[in-house]
PDB file of N, CA and C in Angstrom:
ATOM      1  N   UNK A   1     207.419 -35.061 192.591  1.00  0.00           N
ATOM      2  CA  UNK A   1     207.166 -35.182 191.174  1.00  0.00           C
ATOM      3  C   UNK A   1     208.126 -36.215 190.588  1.00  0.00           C
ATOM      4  N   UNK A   2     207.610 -37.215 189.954  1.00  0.00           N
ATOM      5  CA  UNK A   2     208.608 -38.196 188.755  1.00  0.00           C
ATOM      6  C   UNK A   2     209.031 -37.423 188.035  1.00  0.00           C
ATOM      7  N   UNK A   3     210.375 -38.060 187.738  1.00  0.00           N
ATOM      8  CA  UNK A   3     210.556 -37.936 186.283  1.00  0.00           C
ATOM      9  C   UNK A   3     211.868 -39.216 185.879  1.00  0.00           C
ATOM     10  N   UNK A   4     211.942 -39.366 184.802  1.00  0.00           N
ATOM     11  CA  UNK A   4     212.805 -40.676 184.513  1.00  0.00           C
ATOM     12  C   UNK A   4     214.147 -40.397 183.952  1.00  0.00           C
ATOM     13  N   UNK A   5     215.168 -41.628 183.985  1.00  0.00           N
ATOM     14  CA  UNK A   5     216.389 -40.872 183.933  1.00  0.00           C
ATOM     15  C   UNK A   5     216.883 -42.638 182.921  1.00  0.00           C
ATOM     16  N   UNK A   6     218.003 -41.937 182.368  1.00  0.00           N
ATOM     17  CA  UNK A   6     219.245 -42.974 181.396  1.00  0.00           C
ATOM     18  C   UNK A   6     220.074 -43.276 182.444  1.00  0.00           C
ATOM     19  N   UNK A   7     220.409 -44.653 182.597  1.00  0.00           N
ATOM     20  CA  UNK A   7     221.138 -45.443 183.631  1.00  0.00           C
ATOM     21  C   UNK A   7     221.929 -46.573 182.396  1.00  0.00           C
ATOM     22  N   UNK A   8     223.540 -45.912 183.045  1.00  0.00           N
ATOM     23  CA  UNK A   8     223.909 -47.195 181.761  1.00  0.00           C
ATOM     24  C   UNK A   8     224.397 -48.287 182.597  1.00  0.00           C
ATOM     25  N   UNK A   9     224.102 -49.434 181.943  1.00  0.00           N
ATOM     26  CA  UNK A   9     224.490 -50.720 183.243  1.00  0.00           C
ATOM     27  C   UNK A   9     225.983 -51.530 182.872  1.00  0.00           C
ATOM     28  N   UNK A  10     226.360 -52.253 183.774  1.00  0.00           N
ATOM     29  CA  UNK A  10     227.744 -53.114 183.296  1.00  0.00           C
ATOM     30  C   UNK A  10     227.579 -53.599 181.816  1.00  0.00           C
ATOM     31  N   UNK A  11     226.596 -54.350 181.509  1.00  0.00           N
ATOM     32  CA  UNK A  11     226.658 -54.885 180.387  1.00  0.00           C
ATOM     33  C   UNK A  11     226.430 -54.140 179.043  1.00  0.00           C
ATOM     34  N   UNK A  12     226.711 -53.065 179.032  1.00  0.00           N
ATOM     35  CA  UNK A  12     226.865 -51.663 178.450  1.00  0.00           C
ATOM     36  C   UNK A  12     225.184 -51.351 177.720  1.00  0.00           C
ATOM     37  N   UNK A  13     224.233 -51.934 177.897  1.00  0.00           N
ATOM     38  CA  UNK A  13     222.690 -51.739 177.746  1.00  0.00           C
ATOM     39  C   UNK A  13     222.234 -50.245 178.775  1.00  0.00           C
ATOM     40  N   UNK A  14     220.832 -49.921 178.373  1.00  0.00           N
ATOM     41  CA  UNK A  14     220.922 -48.633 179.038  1.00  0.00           C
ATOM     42  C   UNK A  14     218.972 -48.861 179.690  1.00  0.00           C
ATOM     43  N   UNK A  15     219.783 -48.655 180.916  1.00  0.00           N
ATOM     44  CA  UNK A  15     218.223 -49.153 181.683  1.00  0.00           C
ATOM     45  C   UNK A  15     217.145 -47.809 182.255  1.00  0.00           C
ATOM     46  N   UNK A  16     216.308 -47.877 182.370  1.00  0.00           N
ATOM     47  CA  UNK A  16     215.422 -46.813 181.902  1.00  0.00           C
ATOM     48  C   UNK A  16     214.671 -46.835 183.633  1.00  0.00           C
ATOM     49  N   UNK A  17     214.487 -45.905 184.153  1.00  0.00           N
ATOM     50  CA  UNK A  17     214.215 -45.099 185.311  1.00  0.00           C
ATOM     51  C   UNK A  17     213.106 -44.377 185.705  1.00  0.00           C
ATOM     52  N   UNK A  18     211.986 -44.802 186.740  1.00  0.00           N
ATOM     53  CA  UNK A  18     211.216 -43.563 187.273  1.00  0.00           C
ATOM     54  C   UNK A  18     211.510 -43.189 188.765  1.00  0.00           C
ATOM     55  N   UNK A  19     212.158 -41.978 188.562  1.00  0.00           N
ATOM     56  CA  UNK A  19     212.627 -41.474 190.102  1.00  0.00           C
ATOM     57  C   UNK A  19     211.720 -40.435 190.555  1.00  0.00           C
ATOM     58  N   UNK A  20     212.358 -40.231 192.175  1.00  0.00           N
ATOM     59  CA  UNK A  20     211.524 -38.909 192.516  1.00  0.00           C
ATOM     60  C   UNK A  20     212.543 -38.030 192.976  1.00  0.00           C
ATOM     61  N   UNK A  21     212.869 -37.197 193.152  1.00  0.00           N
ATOM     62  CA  UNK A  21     214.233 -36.902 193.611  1.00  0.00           C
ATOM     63  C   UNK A  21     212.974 -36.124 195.571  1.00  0.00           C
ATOM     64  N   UNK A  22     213.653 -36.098 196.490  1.00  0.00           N
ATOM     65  CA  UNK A  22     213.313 -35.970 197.780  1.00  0.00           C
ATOM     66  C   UNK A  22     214.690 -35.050 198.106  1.00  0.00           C
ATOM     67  N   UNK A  23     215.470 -33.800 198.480  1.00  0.00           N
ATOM     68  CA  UNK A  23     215.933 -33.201 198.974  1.00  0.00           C
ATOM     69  C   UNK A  23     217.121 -33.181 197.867  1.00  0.00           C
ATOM     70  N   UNK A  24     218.236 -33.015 198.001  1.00  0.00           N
ATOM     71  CA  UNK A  24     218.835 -33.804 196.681  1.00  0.00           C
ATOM     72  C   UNK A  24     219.429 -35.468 196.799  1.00  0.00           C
ATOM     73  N   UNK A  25     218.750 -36.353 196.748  1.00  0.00           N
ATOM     74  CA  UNK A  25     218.455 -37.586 196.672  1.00  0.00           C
ATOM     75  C   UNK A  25     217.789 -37.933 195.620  1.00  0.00           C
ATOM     76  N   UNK A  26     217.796 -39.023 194.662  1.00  0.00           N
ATOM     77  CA  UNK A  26     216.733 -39.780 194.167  1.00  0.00           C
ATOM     78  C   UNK A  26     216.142 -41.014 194.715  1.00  0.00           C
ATOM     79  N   UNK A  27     215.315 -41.158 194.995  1.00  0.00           N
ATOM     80  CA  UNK A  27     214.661 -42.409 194.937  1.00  0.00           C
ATOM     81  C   UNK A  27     214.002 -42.671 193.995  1.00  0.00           C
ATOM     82  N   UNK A  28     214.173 -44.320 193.840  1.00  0.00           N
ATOM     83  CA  UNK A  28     213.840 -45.348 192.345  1.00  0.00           C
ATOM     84  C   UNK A  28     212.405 -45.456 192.777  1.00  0.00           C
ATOM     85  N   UNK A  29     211.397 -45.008 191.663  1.00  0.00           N
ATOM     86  CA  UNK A  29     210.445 -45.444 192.221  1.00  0.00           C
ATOM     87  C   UNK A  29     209.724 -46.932 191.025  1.00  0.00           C
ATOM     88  N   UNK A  30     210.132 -46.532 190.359  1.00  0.00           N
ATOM     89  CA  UNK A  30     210.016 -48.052 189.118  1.00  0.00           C
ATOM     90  C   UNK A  30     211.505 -48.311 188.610  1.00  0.00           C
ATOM     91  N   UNK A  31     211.609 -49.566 187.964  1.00  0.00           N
ATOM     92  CA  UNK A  31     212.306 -50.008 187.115  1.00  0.00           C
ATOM     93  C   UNK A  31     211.744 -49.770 185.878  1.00  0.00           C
ATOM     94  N   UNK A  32     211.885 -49.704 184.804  1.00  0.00           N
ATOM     95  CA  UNK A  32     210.754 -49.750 183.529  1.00  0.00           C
ATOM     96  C   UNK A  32     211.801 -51.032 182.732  1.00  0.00           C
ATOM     97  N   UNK A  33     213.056 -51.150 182.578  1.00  0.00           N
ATOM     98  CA  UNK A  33     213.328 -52.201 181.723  1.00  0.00           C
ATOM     99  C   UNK A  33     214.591 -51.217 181.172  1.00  0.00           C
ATOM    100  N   UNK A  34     215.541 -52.621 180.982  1.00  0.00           N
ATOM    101  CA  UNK A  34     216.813 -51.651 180.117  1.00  0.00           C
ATOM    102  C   UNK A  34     217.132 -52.116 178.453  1.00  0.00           C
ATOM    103  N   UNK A  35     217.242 -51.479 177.816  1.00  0.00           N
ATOM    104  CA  UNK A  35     217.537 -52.011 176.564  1.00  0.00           C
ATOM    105  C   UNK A  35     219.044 -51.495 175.388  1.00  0.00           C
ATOM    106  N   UNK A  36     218.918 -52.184 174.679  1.00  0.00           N
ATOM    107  CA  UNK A  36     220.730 -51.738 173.695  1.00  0.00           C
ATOM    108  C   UNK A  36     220.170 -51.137 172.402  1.00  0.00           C
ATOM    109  N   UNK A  37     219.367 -51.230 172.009  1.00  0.00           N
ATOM    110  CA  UNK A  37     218.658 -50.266 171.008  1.00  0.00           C
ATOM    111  C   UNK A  37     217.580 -48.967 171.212  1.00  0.00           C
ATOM    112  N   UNK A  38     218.141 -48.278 170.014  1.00  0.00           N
ATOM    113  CA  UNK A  38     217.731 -46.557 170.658  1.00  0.00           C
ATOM    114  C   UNK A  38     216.317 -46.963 170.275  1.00  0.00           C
ATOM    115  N   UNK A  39     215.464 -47.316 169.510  1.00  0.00           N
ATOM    116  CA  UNK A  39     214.488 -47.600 169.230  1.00  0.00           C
ATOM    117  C   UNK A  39     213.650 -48.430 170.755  1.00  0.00           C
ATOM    118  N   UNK A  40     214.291 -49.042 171.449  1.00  0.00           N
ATOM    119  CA  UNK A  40     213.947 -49.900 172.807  1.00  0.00           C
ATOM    120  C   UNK A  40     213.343 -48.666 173.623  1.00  0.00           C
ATOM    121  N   UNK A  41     215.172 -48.009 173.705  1.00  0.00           N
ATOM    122  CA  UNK A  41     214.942 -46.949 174.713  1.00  0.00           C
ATOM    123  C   UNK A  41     214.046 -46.501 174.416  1.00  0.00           C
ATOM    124  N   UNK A  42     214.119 -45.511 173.064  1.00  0.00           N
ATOM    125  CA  UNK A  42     212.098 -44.308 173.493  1.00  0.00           C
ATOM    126  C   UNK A  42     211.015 -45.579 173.967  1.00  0.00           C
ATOM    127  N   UNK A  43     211.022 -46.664 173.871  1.00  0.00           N
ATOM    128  CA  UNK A  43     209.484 -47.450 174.146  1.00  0.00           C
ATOM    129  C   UNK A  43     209.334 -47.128 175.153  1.00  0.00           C
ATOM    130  N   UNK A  44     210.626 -47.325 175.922  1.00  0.00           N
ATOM    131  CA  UNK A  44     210.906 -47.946 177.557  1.00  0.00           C
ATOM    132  C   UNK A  44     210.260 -46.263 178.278  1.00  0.00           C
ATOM    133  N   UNK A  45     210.943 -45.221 177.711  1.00  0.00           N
ATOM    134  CA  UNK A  45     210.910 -43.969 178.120  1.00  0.00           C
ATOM    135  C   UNK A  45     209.530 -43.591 178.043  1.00  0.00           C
ATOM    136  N   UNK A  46     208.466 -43.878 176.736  1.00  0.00           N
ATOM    137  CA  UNK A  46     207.118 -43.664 176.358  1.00  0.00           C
ATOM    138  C   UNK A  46     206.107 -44.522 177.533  1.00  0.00           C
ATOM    139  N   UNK A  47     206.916 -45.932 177.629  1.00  0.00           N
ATOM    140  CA  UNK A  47     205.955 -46.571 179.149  1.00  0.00           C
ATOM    141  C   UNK A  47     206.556 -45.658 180.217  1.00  0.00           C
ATOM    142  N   UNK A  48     207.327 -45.361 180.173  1.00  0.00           N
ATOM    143  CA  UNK A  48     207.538 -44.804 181.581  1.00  0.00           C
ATOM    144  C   UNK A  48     206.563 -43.335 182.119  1.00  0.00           C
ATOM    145  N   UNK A  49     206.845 -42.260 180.532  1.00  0.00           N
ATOM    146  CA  UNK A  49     205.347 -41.305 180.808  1.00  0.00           C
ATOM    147  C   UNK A  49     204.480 -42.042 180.884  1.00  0.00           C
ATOM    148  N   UNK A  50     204.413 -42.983 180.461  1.00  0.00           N
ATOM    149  CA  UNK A  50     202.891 -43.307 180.576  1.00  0.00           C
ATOM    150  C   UNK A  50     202.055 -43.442 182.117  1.00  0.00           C
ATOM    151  N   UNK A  51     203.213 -44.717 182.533  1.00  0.00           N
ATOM    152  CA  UNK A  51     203.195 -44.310 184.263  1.00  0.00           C
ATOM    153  C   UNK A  51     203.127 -43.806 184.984  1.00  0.00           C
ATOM    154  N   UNK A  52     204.247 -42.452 184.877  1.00  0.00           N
ATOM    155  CA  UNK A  52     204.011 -41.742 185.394  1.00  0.00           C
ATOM    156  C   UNK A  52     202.745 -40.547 185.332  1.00  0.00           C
ATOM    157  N   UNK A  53     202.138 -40.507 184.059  1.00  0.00           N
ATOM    158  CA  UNK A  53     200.623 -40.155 183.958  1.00  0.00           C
ATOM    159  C   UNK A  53     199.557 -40.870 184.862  1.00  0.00           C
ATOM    160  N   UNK A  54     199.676 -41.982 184.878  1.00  0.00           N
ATOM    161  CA  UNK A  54     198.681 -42.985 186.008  1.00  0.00           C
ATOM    162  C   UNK A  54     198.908 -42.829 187.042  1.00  0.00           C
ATOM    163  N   UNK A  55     199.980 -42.476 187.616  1.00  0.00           N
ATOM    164  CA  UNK A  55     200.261 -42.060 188.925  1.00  0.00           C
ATOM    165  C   UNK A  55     200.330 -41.267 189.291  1.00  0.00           C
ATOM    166  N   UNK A  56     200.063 -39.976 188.991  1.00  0.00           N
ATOM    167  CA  UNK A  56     199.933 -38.458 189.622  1.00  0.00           C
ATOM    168  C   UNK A  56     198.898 -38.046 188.879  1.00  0.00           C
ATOM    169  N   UNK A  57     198.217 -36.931 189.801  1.00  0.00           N
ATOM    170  CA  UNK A  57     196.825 -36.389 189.103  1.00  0.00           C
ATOM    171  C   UNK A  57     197.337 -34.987 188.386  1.00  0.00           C
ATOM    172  N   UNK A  58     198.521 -34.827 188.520  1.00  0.00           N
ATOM    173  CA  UNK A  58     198.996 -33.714 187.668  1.00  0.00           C
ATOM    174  C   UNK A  58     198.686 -34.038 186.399  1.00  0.00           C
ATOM    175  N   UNK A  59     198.466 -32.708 185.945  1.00  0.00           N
ATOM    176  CA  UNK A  59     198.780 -32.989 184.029  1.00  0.00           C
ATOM    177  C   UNK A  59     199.574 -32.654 183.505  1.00  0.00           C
ATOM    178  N   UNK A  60     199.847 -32.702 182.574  1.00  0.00           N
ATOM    179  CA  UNK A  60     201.051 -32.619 182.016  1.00  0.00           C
ATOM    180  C   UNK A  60     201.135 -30.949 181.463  1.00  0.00           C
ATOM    181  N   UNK A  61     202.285 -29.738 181.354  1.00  0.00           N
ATOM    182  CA  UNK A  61     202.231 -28.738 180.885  1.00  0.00           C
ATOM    183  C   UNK A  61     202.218 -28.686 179.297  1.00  0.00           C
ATOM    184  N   UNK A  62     202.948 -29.674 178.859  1.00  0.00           N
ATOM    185  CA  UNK A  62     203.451 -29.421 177.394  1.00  0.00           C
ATOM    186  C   UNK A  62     202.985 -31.018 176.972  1.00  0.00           C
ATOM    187  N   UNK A  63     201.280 -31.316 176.921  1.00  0.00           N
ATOM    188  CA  UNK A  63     200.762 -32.887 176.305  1.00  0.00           C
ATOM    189  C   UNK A  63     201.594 -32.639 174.938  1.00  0.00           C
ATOM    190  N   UNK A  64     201.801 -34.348 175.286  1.00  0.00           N
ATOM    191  CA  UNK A  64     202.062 -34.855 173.919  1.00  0.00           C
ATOM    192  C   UNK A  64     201.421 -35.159 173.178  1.00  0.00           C
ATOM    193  N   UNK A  65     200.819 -35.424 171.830  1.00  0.00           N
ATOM    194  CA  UNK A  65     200.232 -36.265 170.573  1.00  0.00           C
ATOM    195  C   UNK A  65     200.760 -37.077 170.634  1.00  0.00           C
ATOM    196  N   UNK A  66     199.766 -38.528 170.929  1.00  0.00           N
ATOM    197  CA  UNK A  66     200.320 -39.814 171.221  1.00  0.00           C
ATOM    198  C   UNK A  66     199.835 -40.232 169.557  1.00  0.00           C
ATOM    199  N   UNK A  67     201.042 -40.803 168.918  1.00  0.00           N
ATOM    200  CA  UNK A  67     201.267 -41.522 167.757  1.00  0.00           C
ATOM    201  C   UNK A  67     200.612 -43.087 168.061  1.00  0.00           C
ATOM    202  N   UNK A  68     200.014 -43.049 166.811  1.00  0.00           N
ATOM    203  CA  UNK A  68     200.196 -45.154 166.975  1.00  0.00           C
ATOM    204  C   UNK A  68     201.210 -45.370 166.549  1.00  0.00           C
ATOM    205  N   UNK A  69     201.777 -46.944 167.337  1.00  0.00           N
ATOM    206  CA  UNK A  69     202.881 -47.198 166.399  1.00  0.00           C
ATOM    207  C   UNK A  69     202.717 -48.887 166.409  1.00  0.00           C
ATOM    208  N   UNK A  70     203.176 -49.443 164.673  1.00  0.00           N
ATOM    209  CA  UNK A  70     203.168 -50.402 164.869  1.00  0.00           C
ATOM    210  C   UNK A  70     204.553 -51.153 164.744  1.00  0.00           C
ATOM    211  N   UNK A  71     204.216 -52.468 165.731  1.00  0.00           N
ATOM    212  CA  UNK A  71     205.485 -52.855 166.378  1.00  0.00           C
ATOM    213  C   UNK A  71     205.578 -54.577 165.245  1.00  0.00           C
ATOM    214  N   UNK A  72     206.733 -54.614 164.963  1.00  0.00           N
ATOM    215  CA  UNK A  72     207.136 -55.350 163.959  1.00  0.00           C
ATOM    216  C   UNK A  72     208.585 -56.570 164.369  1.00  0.00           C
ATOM    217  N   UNK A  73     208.282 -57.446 163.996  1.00  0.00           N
ATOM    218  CA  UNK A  73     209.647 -58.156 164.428  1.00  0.00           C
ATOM    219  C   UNK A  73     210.724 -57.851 163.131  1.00  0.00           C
ATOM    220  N   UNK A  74     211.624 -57.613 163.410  1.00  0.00           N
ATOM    221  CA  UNK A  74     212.802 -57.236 162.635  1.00  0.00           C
ATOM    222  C   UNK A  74     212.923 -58.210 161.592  1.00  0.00           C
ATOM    223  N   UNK A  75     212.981 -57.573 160.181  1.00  0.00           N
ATOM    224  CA  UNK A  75     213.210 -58.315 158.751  1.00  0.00           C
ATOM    225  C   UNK A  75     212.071 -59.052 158.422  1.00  0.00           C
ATOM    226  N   UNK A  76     211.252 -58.425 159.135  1.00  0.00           N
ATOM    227  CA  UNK A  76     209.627 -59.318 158.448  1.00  0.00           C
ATOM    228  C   UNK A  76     208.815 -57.934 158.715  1.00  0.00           C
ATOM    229  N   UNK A  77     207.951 -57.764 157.243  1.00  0.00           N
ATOM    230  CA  UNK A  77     206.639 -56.981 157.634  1.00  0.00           C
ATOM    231  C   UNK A  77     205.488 -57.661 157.609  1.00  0.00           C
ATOM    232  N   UNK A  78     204.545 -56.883 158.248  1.00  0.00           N
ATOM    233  CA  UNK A  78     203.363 -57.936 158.906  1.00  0.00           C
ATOM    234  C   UNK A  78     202.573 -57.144 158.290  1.00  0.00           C
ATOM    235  N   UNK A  79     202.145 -55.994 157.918  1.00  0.00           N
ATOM    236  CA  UNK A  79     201.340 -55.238 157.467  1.00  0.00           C
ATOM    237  C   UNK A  79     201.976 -53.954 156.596  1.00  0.00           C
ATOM    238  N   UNK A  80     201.349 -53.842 155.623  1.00  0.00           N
ATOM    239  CA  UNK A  80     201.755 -52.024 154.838  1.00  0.00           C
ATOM    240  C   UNK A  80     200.727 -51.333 155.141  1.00  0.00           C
ATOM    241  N   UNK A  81     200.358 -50.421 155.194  1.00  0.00           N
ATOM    242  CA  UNK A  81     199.354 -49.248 155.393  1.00  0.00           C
ATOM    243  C   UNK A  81     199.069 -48.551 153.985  1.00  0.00           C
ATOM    244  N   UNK A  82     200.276 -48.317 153.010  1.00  0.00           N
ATOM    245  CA  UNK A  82     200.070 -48.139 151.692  1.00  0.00           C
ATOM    246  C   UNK A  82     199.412 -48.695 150.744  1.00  0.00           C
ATOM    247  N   UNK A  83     198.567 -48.041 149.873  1.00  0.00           N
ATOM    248  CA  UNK A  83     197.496 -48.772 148.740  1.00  0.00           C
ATOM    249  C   UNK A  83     198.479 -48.753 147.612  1.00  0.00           C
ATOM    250  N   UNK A  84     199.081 -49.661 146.881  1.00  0.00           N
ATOM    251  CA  UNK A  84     199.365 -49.845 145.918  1.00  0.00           C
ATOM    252  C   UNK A  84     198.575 -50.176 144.849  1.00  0.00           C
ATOM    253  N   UNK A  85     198.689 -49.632 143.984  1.00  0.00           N
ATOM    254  CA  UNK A  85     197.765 -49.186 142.467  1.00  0.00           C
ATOM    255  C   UNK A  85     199.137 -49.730 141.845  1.00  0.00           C
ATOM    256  N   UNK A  86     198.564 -50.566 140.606  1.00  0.00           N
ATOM    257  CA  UNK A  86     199.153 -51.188 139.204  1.00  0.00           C
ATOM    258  C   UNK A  86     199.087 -49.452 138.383  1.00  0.00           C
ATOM    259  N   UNK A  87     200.552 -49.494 137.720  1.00  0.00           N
ATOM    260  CA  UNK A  87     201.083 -48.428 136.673  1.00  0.00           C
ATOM    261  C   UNK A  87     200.388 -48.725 135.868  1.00  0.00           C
ATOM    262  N   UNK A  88     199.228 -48.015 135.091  1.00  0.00           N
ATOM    263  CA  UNK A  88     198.511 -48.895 133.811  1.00  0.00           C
ATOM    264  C   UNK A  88     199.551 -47.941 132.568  1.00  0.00           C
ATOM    265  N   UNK A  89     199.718 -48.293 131.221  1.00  0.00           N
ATOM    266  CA  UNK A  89     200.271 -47.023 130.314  1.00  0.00           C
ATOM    267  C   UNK A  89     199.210 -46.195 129.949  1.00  0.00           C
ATOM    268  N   UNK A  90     199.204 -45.062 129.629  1.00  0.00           N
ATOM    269  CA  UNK A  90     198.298 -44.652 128.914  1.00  0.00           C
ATOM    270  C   UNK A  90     197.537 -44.536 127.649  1.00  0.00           C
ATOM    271  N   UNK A  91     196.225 -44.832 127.480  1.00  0.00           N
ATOM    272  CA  UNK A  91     196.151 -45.841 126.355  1.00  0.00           C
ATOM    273  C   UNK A  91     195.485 -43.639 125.446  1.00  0.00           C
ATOM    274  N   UNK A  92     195.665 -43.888 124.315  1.00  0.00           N
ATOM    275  CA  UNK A  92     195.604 -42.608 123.584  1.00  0.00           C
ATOM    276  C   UNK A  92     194.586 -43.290 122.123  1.00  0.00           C
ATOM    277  N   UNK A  93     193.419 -42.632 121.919  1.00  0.00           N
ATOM    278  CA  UNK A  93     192.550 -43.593 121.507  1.00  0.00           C
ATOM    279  C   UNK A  93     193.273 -42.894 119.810  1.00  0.00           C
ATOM    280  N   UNK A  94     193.211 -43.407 118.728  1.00  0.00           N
ATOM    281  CA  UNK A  94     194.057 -42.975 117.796  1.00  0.00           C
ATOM    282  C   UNK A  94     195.283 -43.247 117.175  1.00  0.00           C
ATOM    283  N   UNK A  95     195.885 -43.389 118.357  1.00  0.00           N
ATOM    284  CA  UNK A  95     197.817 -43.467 118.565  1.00  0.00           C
ATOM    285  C   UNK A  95     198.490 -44.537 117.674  1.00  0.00           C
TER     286      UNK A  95
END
């Protein structure tokens, strides 16, 4: 059975893991990618279930609800999802 592990590397970034463990041993069975932001890490960790879903016919005990997420380059938005409506005042017929 996979499962993935936090590997911190020299360059103090934290590289992301699919092992199998075999007796008490691990063997590497992917690299997935290492990154310095916690936001990196869950990606890295989310491809890595993901993989490891494609590669075993097991299912999973406890599925997750897979979120969309949208991916943005830092200090720029590319899209809002929010409808913004103009404040009108309220007009009071009389007043």
């Amino acid at each position: 059975m996979y499962s993935t592990r936090k590997v911190k590397t020299k360059s103090g970034s934290t590289a992301i893991q699919v092992v199998r463990y075999v007796g008490h041993r691990s063997k590497m069975a992917k690299h997935m990618g290492s990154a310095k932001d916690e936001l990196e890490i869950r990606m890295l960790q989310e491809k890595a279930n993901e993989w490891i879903d494609q590669q075993t016919a097991q299912t999973n005990l406890f599925p997750v609800q897979k979120q969309k997420t949208l991916l943005v380059d830092r200090g720029e938005c590319v899209s809002d999802t929010r409808i913004c409506l103009p404040i009108l005042p309220m007009l009071h017929p009389g007043v």
